[in-house]
N, C-alpha and C. Protein backbone atom coordinates (compact mmCIF):
# COMPACT_ATOMS: atom_id res chain seq x y z
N UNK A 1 -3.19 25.58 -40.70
CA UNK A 1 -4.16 24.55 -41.03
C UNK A 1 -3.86 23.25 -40.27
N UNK A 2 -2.89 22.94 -40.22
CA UNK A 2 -2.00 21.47 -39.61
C UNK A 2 -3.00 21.28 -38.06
N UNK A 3 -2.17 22.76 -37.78
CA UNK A 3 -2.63 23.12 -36.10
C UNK A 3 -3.91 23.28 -35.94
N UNK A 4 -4.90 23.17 -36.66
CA UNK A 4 -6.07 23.14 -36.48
C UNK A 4 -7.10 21.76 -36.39
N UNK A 5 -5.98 21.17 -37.45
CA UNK A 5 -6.45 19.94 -37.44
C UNK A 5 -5.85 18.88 -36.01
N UNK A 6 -5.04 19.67 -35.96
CA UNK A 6 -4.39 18.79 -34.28
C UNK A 6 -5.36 18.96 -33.18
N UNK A 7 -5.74 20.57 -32.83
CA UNK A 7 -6.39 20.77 -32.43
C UNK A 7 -7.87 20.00 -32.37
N UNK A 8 -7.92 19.59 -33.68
CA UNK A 8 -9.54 19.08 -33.57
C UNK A 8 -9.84 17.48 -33.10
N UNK A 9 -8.29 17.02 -33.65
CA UNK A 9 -8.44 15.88 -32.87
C UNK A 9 -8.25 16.14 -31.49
N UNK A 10 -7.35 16.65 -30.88
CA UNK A 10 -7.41 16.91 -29.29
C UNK A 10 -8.82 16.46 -28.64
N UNK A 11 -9.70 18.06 -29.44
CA UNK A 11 -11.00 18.34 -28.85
C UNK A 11 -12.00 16.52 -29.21
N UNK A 12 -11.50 15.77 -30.34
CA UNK A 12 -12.56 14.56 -30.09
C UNK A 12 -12.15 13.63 -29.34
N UNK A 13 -10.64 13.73 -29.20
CA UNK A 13 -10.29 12.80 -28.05
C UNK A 13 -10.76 12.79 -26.92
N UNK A 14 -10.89 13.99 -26.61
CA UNK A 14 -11.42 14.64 -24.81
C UNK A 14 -12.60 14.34 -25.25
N UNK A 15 -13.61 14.38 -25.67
CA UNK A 15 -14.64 15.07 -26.02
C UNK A 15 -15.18 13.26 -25.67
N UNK A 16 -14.63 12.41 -26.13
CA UNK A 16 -14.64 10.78 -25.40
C UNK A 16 -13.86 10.55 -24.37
N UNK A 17 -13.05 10.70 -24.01
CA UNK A 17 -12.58 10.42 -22.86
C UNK A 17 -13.16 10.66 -21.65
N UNK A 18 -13.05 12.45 -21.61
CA UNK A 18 -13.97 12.77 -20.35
C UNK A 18 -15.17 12.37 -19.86
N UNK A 19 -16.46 12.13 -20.49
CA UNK A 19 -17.29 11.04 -20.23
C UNK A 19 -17.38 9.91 -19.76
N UNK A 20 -15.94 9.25 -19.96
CA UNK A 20 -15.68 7.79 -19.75
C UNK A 20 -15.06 8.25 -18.67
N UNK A 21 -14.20 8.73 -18.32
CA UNK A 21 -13.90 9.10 -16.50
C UNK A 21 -14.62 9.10 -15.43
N UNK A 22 -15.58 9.80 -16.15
CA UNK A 22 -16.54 10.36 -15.18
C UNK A 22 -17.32 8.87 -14.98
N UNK A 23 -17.75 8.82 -15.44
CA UNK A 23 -18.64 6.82 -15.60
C UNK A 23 -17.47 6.00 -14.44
N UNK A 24 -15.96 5.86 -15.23
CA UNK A 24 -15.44 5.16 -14.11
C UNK A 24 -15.43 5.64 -13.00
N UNK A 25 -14.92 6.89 -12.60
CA UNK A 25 -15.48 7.29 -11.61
C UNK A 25 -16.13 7.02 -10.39
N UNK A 26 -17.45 7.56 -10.85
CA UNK A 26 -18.63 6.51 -10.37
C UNK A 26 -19.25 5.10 -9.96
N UNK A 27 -18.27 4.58 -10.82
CA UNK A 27 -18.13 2.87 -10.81
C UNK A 27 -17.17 2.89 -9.32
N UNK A 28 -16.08 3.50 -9.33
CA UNK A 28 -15.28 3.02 -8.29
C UNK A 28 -15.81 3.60 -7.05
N UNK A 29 -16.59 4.52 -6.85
CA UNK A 29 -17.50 4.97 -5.71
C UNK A 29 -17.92 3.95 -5.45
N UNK A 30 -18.67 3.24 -6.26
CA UNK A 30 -19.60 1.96 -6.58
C UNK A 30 -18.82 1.02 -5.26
N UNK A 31 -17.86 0.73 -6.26
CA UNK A 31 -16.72 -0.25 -5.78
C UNK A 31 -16.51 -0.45 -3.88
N UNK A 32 -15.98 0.90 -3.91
CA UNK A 32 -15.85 1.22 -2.61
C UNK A 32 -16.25 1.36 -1.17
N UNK A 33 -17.58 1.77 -1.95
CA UNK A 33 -18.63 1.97 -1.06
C UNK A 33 -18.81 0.28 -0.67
N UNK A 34 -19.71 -0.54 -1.81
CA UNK A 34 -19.58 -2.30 -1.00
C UNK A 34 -18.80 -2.49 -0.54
N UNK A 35 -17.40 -2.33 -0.77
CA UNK A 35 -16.45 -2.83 -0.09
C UNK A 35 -16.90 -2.62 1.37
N UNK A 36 -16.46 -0.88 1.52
CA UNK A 36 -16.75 -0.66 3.37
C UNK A 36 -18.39 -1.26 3.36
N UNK A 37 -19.39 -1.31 3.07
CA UNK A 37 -20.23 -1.93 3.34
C UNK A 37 -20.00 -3.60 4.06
N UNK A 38 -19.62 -4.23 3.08
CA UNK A 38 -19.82 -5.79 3.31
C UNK A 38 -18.53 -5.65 4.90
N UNK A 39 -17.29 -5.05 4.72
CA UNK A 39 -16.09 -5.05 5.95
C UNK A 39 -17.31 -4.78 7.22
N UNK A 40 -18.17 -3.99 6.76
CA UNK A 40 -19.11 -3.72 8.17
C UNK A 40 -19.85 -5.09 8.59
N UNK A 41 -20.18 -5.38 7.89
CA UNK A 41 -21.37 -6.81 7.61
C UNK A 41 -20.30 -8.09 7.87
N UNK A 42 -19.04 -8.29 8.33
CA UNK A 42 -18.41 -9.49 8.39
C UNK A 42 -18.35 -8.66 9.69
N UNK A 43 -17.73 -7.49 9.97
CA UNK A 43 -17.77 -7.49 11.01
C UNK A 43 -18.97 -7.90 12.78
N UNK A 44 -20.41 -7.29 11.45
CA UNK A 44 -21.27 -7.25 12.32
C UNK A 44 -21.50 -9.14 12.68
N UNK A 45 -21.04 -9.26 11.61
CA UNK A 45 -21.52 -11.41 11.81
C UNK A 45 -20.57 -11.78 12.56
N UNK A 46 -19.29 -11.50 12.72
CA UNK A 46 -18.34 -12.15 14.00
C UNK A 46 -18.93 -11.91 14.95
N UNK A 47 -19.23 -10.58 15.45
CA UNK A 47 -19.99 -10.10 16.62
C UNK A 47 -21.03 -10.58 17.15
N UNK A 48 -22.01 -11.18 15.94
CA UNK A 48 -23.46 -11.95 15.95
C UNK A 48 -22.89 -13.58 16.79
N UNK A 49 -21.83 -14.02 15.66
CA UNK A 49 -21.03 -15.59 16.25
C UNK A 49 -20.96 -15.17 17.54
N UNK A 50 -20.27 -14.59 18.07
CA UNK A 50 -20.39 -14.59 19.66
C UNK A 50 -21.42 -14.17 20.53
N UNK A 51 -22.35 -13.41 20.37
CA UNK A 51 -23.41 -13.11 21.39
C UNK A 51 -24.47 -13.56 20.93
N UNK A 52 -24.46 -14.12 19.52
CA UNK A 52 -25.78 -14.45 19.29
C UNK A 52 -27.09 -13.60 18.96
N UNK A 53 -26.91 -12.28 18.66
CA UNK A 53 -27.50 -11.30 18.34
C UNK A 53 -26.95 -9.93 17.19
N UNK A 54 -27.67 -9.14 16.72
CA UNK A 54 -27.28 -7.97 16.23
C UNK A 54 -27.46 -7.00 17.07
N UNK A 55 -27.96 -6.69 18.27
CA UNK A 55 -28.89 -5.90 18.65
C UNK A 55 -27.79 -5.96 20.11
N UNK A 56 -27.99 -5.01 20.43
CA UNK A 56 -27.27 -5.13 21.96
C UNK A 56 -27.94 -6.14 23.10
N UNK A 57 -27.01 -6.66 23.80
CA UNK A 57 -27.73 -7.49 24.84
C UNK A 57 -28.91 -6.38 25.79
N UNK A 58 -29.49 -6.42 26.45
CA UNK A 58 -30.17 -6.09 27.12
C UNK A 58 -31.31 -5.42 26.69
N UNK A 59 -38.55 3.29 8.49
CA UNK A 59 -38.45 2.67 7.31
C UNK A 59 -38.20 1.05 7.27
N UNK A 60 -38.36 0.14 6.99
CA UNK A 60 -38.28 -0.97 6.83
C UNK A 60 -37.86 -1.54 5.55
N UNK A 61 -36.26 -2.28 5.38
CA UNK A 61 -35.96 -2.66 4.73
C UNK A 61 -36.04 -4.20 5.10
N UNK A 62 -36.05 -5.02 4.27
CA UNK A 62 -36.29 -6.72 3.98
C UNK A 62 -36.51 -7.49 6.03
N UNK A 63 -37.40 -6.97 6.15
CA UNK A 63 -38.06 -7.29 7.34
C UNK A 63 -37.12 -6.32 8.63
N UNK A 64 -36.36 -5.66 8.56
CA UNK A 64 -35.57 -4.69 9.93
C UNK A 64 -35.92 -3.19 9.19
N UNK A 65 -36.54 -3.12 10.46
CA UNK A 65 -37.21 -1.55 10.41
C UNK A 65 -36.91 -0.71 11.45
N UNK A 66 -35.98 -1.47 12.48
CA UNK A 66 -35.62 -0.20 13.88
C UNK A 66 -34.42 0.06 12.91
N UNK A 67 -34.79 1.65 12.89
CA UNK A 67 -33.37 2.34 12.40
C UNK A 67 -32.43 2.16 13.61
N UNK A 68 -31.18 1.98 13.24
CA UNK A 68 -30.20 2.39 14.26
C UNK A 68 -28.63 3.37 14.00
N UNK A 69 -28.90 3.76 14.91
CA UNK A 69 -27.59 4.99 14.95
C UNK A 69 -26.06 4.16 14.70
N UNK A 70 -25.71 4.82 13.65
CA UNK A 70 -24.32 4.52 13.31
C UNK A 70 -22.90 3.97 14.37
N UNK A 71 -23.28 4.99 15.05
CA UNK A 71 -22.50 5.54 16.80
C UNK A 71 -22.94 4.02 17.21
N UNK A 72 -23.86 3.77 17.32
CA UNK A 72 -23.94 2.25 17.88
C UNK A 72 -23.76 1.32 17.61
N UNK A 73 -23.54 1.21 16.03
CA UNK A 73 -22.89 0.24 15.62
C UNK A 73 -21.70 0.19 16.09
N UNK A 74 -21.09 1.54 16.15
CA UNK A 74 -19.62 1.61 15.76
C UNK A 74 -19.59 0.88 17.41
N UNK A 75 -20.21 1.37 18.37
CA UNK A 75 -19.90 1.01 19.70
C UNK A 75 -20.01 -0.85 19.83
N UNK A 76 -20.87 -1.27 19.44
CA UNK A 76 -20.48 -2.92 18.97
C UNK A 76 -19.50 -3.41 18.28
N UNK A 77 -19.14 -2.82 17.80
CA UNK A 77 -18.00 -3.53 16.61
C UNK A 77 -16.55 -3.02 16.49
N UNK A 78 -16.21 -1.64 17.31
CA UNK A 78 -14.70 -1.32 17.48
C UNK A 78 -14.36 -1.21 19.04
N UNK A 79 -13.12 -1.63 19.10
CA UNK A 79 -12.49 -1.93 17.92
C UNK A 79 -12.52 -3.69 18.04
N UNK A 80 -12.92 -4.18 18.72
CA UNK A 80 -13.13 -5.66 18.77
C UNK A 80 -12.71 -6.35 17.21
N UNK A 81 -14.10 -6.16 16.83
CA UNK A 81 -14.51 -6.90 15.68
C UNK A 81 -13.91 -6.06 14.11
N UNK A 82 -14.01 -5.06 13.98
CA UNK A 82 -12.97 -4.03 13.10
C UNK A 82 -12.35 -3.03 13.60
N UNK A 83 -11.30 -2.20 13.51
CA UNK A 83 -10.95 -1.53 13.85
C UNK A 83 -11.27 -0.25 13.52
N UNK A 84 -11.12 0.61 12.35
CA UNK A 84 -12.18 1.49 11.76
C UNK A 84 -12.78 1.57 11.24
N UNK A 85 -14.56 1.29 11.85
CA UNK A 85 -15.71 1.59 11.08
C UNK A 85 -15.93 2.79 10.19
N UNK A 86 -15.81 2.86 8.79
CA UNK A 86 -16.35 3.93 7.78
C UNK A 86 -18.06 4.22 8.50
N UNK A 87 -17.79 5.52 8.18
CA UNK A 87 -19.98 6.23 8.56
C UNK A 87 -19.97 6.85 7.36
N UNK A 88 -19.35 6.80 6.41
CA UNK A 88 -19.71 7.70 5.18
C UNK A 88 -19.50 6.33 4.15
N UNK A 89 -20.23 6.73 2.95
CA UNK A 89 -19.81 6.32 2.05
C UNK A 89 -18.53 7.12 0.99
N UNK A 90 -18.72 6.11 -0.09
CA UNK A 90 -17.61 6.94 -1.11
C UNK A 90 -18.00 8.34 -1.37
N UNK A 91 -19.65 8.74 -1.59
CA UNK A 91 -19.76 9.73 -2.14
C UNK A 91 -20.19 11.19 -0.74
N UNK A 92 -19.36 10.58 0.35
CA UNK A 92 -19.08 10.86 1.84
C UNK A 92 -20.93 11.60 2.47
N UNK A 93 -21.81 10.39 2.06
CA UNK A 93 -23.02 10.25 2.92
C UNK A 93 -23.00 9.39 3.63
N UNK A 94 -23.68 9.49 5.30
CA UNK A 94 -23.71 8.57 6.11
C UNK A 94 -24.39 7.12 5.55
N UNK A 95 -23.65 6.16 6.03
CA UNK A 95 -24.44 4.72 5.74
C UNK A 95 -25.82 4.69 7.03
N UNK A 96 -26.58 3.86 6.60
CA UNK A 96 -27.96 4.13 6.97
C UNK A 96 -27.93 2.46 8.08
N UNK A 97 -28.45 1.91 8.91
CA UNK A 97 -28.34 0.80 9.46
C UNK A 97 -29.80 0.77 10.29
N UNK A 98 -30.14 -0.77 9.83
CA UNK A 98 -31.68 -1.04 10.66
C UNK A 98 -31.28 -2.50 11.11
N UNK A 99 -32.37 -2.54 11.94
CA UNK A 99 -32.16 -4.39 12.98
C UNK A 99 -33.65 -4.50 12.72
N UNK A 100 -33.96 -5.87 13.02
CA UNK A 100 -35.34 -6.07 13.08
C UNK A 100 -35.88 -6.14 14.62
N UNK A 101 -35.11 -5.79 15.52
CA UNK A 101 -35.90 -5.65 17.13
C UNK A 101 -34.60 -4.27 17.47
N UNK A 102 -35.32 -3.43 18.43
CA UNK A 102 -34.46 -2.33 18.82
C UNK A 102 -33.28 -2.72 19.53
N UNK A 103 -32.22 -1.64 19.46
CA UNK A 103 -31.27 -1.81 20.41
C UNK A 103 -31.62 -1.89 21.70
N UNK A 104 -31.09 -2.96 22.34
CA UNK A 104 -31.03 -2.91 24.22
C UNK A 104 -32.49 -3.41 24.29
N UNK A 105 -33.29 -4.05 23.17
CA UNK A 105 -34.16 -4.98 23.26
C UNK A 105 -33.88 -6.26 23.86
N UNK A 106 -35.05 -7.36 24.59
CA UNK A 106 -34.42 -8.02 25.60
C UNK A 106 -34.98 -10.01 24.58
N UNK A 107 -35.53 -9.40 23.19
CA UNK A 107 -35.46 -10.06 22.02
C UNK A 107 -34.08 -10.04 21.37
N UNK A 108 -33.32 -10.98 20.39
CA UNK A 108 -32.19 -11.03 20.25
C UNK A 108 -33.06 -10.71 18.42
N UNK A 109 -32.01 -9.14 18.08
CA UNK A 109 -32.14 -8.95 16.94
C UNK A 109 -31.28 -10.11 15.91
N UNK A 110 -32.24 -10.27 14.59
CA UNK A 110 -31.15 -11.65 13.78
C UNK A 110 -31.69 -11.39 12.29
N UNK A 111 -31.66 -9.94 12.10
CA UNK A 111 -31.45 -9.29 10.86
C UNK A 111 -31.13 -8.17 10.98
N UNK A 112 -30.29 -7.97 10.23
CA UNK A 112 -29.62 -6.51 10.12
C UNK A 112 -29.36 -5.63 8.57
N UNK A 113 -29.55 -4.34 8.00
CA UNK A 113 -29.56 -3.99 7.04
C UNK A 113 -28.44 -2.96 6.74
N UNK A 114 -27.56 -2.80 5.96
CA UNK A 114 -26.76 -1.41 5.74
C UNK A 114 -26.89 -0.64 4.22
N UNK A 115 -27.34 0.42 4.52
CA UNK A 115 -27.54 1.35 3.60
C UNK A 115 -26.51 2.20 2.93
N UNK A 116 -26.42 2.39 1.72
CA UNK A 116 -25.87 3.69 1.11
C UNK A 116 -26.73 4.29 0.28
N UNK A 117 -27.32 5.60 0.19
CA UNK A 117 -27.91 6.01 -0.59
C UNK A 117 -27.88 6.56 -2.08
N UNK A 118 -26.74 5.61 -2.52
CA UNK A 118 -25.94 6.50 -3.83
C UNK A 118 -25.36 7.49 -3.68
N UNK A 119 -25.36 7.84 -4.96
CA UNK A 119 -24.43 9.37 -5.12
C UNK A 119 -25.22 10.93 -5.00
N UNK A 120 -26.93 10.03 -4.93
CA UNK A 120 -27.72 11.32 -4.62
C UNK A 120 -28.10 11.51 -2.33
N UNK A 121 -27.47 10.22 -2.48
CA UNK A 121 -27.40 10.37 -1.06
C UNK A 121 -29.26 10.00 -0.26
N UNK A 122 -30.10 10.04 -0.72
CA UNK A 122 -31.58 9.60 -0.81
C UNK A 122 -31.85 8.51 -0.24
N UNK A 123 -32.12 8.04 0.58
CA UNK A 123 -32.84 6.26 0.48
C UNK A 123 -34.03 6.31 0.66
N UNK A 124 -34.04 5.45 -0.28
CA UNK A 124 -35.65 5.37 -1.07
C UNK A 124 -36.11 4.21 -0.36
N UNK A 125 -37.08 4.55 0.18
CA UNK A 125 -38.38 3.82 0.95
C UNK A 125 -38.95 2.83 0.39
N UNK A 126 -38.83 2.56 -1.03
CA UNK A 126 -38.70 1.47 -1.63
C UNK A 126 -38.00 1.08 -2.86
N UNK A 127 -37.00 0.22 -1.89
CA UNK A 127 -35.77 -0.12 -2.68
C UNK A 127 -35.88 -1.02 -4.13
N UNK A 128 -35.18 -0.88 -4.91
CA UNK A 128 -35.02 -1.70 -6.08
C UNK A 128 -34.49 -2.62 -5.93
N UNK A 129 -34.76 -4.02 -5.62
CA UNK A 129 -33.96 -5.64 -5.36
C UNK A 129 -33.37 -5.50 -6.77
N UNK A 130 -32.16 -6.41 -6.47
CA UNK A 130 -30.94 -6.57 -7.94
C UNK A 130 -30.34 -5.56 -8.49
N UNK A 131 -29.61 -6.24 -9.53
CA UNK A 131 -28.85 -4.96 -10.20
C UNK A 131 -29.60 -3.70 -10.45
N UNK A 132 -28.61 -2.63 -10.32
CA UNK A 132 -29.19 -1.09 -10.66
C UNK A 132 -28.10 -0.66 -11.58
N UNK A 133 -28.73 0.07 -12.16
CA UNK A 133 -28.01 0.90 -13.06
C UNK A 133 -27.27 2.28 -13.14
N UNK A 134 -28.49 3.04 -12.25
CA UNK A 134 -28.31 4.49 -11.86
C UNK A 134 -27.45 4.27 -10.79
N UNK A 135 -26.23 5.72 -10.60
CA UNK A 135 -25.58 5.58 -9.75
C UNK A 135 -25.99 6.30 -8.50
N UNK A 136 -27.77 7.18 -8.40
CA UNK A 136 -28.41 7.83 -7.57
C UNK A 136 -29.13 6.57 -6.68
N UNK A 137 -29.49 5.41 -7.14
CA UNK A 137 -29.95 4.23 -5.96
C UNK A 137 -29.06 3.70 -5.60
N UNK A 138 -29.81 3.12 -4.38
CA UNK A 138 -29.22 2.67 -2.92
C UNK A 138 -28.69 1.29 -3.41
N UNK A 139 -27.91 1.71 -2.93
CA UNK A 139 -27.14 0.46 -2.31
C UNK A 139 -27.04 -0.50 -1.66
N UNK A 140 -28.21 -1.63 -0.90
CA UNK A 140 -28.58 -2.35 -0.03
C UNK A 140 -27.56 -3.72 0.44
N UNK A 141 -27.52 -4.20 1.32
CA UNK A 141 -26.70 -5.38 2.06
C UNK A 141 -27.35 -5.61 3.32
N UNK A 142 -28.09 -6.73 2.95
CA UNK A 142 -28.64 -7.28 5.05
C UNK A 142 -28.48 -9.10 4.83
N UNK A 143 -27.97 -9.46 5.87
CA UNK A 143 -27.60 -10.38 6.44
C UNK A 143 -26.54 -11.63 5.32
N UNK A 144 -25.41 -11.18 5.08
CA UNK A 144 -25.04 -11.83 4.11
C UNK A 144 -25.03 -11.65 2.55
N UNK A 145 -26.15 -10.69 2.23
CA UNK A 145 -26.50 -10.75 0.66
C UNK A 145 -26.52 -9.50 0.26
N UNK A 146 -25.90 -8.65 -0.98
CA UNK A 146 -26.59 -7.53 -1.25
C UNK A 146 -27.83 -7.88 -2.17
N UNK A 147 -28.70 -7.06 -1.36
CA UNK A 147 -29.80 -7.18 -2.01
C UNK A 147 -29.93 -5.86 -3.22
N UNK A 148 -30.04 -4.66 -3.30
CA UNK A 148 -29.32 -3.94 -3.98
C UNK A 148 -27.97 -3.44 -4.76
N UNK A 149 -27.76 -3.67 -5.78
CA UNK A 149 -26.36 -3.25 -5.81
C UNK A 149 -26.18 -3.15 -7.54
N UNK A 150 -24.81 -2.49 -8.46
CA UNK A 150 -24.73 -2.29 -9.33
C UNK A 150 -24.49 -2.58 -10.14
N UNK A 151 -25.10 -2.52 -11.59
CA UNK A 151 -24.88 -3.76 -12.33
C UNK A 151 -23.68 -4.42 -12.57
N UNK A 152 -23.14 -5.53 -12.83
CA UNK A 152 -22.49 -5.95 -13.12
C UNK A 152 -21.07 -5.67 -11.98
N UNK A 153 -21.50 -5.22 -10.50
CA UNK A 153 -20.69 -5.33 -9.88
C UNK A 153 -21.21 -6.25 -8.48
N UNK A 154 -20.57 -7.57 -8.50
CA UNK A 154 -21.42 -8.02 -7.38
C UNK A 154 -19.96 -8.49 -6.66
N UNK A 155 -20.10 -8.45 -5.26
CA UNK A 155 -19.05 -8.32 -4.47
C UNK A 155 -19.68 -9.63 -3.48
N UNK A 156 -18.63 -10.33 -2.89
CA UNK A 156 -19.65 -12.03 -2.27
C UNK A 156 -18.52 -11.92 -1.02
């Protein structure tokens, strides 16, 4: 009888706990993911301080709609300006990146966007501005600000 009753607490202990893991969890994906986000976004603004552009010399999120290839970021910014650019997020989907004039445009791009698509990996064509709740929406950051991001986690 004793052992049964031990047993049963076991099973309500877990039975709360594991839920709550899983939540933190998720939170620290959260976490992580801005982190390498914004490290990209200081990087990309040192780079901007000196040339004066996002965009190389020569979907539409908050006005930048030329998608651009990751690979090209990375080719602006390492190892100069960071040394290893993350292309995945926490929940190891590629981060998504737009400018508002194309690469090797002879306009100087002067917005830039970085994407994570959550944990469902998705980016949604139209994003939710401010806190989110779900850990399946995106993740947004362009020029300084996240414009997307999770509740009660704001990273500056």
């Amino acid at each position: 009888m004793e052992l049964m009753i031990v047993v049963a607490i076991i099973g309500i202990i877990t039975a709360i706990a594991v839920p709550n893991l899983l939540v933190a969890m998720q939170r620290a994906k959260q976490r992580r993911t801005m982190l390498d986000i914004k490290n990209i976004a200081q990087a990309w603004e040192a780079r901007n301080t000196e040339v004066s552009r996002y965009n190389a010399a020569g979907g539409s999120y908050d006005g930048a709609g030329e998608a651009t290839d990751m690979a090209t970021v990375i080719s602006f910014l390492s190892p100069t300006y960071m040394k290893t650019i993350p292309t995945v997020d926490s929940w190891n989907h590629p981060f998504v990146t737009y400018l508002d004039q194309p690469v090797g445009d002879v306009l100087a791009a002067q917005k830039y966007v970085i994407l994570s698509g959550g944990k469902d990996g998705t980016i949604d064509s139209a994003g939710v501005p401010g806190p989110i709740t779900n850990y399946d929406c995106d993740i947004v950051y362009s020029n300084g600000t996240f414009l997307s991001y999770p509740d009660g986690i704001v990273i500056r």
